[in-house]
Protein backbone atom coordinates (compact mmCIF):
# COMPACT_ATOMS: atom_id res chain seq x y z
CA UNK A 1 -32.79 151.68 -39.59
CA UNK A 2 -31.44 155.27 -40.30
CA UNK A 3 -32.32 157.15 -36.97
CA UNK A 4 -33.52 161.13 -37.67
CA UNK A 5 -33.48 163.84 -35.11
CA UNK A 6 -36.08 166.67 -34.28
CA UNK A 7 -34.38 170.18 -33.24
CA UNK A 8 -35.16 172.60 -30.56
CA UNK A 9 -32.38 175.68 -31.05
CA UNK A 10 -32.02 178.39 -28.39
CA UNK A 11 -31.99 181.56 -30.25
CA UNK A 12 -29.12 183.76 -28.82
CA UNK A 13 -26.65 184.81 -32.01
CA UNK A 14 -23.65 182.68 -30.52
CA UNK A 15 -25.48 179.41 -29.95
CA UNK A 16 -27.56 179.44 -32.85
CA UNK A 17 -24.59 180.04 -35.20
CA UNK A 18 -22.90 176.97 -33.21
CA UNK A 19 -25.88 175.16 -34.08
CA UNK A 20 -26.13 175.29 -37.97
CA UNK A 21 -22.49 177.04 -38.72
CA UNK A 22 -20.27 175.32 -36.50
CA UNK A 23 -17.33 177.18 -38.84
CA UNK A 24 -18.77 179.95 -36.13
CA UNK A 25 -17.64 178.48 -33.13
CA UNK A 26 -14.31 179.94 -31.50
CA UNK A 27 -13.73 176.92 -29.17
CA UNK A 28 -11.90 173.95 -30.24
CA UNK A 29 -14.86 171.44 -29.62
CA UNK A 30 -14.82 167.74 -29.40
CA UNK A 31 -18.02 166.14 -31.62
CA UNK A 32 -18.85 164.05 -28.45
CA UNK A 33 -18.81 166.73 -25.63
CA UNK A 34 -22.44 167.14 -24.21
CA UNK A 35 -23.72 169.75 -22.02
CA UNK A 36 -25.85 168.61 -18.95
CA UNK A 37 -29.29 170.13 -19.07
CA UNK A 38 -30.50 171.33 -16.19
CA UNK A 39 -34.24 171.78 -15.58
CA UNK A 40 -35.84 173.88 -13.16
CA UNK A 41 -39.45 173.21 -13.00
CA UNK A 42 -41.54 176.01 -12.03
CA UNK A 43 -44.67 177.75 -12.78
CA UNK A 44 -42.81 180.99 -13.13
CA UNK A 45 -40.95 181.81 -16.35
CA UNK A 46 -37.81 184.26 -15.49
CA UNK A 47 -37.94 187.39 -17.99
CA UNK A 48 -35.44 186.90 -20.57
CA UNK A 49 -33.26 189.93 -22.46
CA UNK A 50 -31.29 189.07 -25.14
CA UNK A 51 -27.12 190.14 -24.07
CA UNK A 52 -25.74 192.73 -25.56
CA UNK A 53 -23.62 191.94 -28.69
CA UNK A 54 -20.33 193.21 -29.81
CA UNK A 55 -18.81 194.63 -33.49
CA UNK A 56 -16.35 192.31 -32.39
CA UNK A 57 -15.90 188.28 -32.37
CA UNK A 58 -12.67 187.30 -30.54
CA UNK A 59 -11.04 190.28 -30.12
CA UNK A 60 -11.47 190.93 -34.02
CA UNK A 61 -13.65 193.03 -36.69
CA UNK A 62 -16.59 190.39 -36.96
CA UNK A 63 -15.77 190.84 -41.01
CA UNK A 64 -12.25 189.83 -40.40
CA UNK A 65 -13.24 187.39 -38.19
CA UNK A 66 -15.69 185.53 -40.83
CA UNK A 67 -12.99 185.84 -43.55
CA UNK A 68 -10.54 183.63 -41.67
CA UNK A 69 -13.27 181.49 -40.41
CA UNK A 70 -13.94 180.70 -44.02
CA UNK A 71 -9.79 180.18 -44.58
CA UNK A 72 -9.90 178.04 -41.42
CA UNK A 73 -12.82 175.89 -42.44
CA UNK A 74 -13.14 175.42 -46.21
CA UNK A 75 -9.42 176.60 -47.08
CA UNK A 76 -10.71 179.57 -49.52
CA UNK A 77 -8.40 182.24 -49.68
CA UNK A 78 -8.97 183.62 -53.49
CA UNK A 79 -12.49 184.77 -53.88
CA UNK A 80 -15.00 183.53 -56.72
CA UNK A 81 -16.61 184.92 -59.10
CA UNK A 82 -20.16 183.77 -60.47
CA UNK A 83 -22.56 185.34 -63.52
CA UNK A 84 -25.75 185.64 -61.05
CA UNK A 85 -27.30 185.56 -57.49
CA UNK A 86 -30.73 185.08 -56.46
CA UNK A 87 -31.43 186.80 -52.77
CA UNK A 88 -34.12 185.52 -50.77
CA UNK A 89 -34.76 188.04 -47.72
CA UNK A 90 -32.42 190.46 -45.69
CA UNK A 91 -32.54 190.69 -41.90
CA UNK A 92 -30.85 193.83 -39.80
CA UNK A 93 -29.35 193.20 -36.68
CA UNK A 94 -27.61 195.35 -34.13
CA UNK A 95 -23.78 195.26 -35.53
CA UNK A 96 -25.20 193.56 -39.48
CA UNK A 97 -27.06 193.16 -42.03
CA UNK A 98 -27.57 189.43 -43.11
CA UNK A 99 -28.98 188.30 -46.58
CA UNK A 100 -29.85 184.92 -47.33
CA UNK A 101 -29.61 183.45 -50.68
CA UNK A 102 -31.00 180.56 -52.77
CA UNK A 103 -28.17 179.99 -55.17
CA UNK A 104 -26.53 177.28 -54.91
CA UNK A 105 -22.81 176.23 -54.74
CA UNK A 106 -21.74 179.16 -53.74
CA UNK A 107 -19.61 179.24 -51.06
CA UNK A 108 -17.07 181.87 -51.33
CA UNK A 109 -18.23 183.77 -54.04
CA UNK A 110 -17.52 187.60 -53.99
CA UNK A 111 -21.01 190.13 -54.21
CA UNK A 112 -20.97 193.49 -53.49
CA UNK A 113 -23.87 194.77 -50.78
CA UNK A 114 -25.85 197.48 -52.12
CA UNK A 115 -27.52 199.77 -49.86
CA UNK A 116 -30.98 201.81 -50.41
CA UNK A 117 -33.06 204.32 -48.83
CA UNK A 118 -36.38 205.27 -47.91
CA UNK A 119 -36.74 206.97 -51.33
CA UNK A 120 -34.88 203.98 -53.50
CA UNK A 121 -31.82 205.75 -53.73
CA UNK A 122 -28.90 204.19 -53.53
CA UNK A 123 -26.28 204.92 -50.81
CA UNK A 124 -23.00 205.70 -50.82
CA UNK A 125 -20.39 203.25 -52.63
CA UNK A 126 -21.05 199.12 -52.53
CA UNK A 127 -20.21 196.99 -49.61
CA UNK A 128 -17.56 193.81 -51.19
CA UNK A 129 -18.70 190.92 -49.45
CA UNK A 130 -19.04 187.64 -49.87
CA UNK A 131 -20.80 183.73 -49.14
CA UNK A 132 -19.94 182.59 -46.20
CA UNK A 133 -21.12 180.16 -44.39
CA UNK A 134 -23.33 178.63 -47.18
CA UNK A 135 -26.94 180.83 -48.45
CA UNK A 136 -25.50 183.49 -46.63
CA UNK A 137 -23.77 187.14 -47.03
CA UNK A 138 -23.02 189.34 -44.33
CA UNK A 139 -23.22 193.48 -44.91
CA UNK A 140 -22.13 196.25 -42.79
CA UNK A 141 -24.47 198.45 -41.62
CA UNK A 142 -25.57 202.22 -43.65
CA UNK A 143 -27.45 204.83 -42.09
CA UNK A 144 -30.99 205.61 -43.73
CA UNK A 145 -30.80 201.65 -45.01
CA UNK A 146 -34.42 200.72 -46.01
CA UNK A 147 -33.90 198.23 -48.49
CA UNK A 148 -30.37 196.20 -49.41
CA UNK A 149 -29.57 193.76 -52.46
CA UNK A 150 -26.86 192.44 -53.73
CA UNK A 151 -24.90 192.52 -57.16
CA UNK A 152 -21.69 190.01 -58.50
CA UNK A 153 -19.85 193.57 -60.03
CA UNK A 154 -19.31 196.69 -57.94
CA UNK A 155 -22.25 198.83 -60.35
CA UNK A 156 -24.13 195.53 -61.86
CA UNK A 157 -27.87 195.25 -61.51
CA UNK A 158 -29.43 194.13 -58.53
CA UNK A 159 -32.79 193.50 -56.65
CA UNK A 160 -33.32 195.59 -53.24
CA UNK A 161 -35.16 193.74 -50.45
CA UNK A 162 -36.98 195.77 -47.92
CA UNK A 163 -34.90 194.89 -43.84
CA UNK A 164 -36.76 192.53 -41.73
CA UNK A 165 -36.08 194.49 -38.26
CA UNK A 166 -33.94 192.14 -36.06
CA UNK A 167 -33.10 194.66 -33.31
CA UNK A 168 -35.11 193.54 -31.01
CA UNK A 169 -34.00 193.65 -26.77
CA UNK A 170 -36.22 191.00 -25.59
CA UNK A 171 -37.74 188.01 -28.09
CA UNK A 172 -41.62 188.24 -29.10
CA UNK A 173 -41.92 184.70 -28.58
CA UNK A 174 -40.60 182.00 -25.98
CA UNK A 175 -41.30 179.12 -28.68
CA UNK A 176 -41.49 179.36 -32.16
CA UNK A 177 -41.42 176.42 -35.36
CA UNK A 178 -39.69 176.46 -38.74
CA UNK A 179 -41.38 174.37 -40.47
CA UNK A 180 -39.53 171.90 -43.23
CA UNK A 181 -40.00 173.84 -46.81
CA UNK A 182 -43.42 172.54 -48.86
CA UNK A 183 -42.59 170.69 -52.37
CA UNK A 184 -44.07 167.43 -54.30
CA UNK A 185 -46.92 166.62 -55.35
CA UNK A 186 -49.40 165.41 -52.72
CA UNK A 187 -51.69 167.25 -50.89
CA UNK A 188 -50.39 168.92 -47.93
CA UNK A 189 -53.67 170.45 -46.15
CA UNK A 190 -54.75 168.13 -43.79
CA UNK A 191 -51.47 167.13 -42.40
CA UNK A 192 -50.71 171.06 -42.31
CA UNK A 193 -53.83 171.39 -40.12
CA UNK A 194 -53.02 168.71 -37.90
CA UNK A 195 -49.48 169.96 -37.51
CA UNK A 196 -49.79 173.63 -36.46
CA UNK A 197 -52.79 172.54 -34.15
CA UNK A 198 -50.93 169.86 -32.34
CA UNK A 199 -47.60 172.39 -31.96
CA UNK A 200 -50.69 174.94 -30.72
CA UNK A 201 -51.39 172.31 -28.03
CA UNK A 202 -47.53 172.01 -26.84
CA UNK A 203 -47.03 175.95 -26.58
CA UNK A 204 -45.90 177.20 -30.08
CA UNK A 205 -46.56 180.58 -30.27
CA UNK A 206 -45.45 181.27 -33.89
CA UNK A 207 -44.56 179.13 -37.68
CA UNK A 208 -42.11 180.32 -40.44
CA UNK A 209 -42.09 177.94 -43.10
CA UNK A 210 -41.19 178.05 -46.84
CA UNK A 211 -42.84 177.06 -49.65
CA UNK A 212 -41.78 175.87 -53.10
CA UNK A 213 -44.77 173.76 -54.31
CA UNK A 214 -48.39 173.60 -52.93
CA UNK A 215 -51.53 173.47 -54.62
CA UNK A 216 -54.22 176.20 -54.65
CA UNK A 217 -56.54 173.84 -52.01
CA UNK A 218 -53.45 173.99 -49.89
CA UNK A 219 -52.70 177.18 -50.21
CA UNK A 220 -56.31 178.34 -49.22
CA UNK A 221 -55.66 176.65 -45.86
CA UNK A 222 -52.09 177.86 -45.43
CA UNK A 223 -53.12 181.16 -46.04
CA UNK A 224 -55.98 181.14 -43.44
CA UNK A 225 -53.05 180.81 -40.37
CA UNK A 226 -51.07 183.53 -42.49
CA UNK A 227 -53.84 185.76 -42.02
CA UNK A 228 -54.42 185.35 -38.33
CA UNK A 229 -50.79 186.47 -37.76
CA UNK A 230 -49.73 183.07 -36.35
CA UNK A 231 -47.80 181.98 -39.72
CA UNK A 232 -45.45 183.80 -41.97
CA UNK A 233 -44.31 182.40 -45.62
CA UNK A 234 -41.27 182.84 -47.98
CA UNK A 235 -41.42 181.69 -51.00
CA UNK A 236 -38.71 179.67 -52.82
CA UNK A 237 -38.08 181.01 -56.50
CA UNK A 238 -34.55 179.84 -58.32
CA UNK A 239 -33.27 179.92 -61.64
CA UNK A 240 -31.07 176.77 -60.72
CA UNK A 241 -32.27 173.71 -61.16
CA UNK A 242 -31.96 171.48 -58.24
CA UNK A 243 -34.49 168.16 -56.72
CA UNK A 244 -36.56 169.23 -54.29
CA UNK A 245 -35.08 167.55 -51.27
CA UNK A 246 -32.45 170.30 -51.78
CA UNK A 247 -34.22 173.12 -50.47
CA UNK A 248 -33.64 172.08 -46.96
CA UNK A 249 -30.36 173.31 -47.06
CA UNK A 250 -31.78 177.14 -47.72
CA UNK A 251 -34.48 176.65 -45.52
CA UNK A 252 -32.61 175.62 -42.65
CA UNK A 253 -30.38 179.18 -43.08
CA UNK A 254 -33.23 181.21 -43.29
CA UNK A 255 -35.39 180.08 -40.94
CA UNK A 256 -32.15 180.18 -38.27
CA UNK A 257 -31.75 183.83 -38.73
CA UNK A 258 -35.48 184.65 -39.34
CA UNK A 259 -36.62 183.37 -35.94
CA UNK A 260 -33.11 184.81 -34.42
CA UNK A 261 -34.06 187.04 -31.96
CA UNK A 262 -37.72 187.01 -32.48
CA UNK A 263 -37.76 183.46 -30.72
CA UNK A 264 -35.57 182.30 -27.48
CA UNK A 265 -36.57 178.60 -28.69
CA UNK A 266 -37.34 177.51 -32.28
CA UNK A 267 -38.61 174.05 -33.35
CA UNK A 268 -37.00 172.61 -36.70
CA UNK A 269 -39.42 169.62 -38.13
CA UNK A 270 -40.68 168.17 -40.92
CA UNK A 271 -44.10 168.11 -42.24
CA UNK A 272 -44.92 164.81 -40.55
CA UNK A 273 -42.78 165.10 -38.09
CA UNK A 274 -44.63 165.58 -33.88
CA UNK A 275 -43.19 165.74 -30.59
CA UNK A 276 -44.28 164.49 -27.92
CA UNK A 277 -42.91 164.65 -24.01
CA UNK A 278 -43.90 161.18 -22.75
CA UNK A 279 -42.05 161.55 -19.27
CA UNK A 280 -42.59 165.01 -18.69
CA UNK A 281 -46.29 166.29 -17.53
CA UNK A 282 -46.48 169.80 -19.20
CA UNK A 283 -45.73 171.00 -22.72
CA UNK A 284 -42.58 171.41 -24.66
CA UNK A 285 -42.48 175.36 -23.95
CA UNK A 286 -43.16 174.85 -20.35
CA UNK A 287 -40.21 172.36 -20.84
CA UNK A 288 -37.61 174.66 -22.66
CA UNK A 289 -38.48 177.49 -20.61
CA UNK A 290 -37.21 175.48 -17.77
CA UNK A 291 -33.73 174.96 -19.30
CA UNK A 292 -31.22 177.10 -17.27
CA UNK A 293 -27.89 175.97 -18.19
CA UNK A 294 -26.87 178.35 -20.31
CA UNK A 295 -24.14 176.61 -22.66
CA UNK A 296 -27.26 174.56 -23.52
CA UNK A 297 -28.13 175.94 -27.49
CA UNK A 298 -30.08 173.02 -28.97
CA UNK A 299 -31.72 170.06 -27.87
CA UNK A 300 -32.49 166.84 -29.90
CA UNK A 301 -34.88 164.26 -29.54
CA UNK A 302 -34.66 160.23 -30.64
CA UNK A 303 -37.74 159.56 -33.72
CA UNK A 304 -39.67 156.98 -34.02
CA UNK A 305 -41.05 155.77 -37.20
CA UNK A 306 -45.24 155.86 -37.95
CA UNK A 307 -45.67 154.66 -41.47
CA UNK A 308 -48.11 156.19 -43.27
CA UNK A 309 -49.55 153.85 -45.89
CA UNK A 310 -52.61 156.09 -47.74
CA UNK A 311 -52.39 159.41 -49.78
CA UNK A 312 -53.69 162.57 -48.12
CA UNK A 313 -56.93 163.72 -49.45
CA UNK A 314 -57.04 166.40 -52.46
CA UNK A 315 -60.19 168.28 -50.59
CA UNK A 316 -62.26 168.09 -47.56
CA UNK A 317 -65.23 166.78 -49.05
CA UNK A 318 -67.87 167.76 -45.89
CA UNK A 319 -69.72 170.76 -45.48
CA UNK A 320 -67.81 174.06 -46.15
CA UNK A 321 -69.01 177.61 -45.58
């Protein structure tokens, strides 16, 4: 039977990269070393800052640095060119700007960053940039940046996405969830319910999630957590076609760089998918934010299969107010 993992990620920018990029590690790592994970149980949390990061990634320009990270890893030393990109959201951190795309195959690809300001003026000349790792484009920073996009010619068109503030010293939330993107067919309402209440129960403070396909019904629900502050959406929109299964890929680097910073510990499950801490009395944040080892940047935990053999219902079909 194929075995599937859940994902807890520690959110500092060097582990989470090692988590989803590892084309961002600088250590030459063996696939079987492990970290021991030591857990100090307590009733006291220890305040947590996030360390301060550096322009610079082993001694280098971190733009330099990426470049021959993508020579060192995927062998691409002539950029690409491509007709179109579709941007999905922009995040500003201390030393970067990061923009996440949907396109896909596009790994390598020159686009030029293009830099607004509070007025929708454009400013100064285009950042030349490019994908790399995939869904992802890294800009330098511009004074007076409000909004950033990103063309495939130096002056082409573009579409300018307001920053999502990333600077933050200390994270809003000790646990967090990014939950698997939305698509097909059946209704998704009740097992969204059950989901963000159950996570509730185990300490989850906040839920990212994306959503490519979801009925009205479902989206009536969905919206209800949106508007309580505990839930925030993006919303997946390509002009490529691809199956849906596909969108985990874009989901999974978003979500990393969405909850970066905002989050010391994010969750990464499916719809269906629940943890549970069966020899540990207390909940899964209580649990993570006894973690102290510090090389520690994700943990991983062995699923067991629950098969579901009926549809989900199309509509509660009680008494609604």
């Amino acid at each position: 039977m194929k075995t599937l993992w859940l994902f807890i990620v520690a959110a500092s920018s060097t582990l989470m990269m090692i988590f989803v990029y590892p084309v961002f590690s600088t250590r030459n790592k063996s696939s079987k070393e492990f970290f021991e994970i030591s857990v100090n149980i307590s009733n006291n949390s220890t305040p947590f800052l996030w360390p301060v990061s550096s322009f610079m990634i082993g001694g280098m320009d971190r733009f330099e640095w990426y470049r021959k990270q993508m020579y060192l890893k995927e062998k691409i030393i002539k950029l690409k060119t491509t007709s179109n990109i579709s941007t999905l959201s922009a995040y500003e951190f201390e030393h970067e700007i990061t923009v996440i795309i949907t396109s896909k195959d596009r790994m390598g690809f020159r686009v030029y960053c293009r830099y607004m300001d509070e007025n929708n003026l454009e400013i100064g000349e285009p950042f030349k940039s490019y994908t790399y790792p995939e869904y992802t484009v890294a800009c330098q920073k511009r004074f007076g940046t409000k909004k950033i996009g990103l063309s495939v010619e130096r002056n082409g068109e573009f579409q300018p996405f307001p920053l999502i503030d990333r600077m933050l010293k200390k994270p809003k939330y000790e646990l967090s969830m990014c939950i698997a993107p939305l698509y097909g067919s059946e209704p998704k309402w009740l097992m969204f319910i059950e989901m963000i209440e159950h996570y509730k129960l185990q300490g989850v403070q906040h839920f990212y999630t994306h959503i490519h396909n979801a009925s009205i019904y479902d989206l009536k629900v969905i919206n209800d957590y949106v508007g309580t502050g505990e839930l925030e959406i993006h919303y997946l929109l390509e002009r490529d076609q691809r199956t849906d299964d596909h969108w985990q890929m874009v989901h999974i680097a978003d979500c990393v760089v969405w909850s970066r910073f905002e989050s010391r510990w994010t969750i990464f499950a499916d719809l269906d998918e629940r943890i549970y801490m069966s020899n540990y009395m207390g909940t899964i944040r209580r649990f993570v934010q006894s973690v102290d080892n510090e090389r520690v940047g994700s943990l991983k935990f062995r699923q067991q299969w629950v098969l579901k053999t009926e549809q989900m219902p199309e509509k509660y079909e009680g008494e609604e107010k």
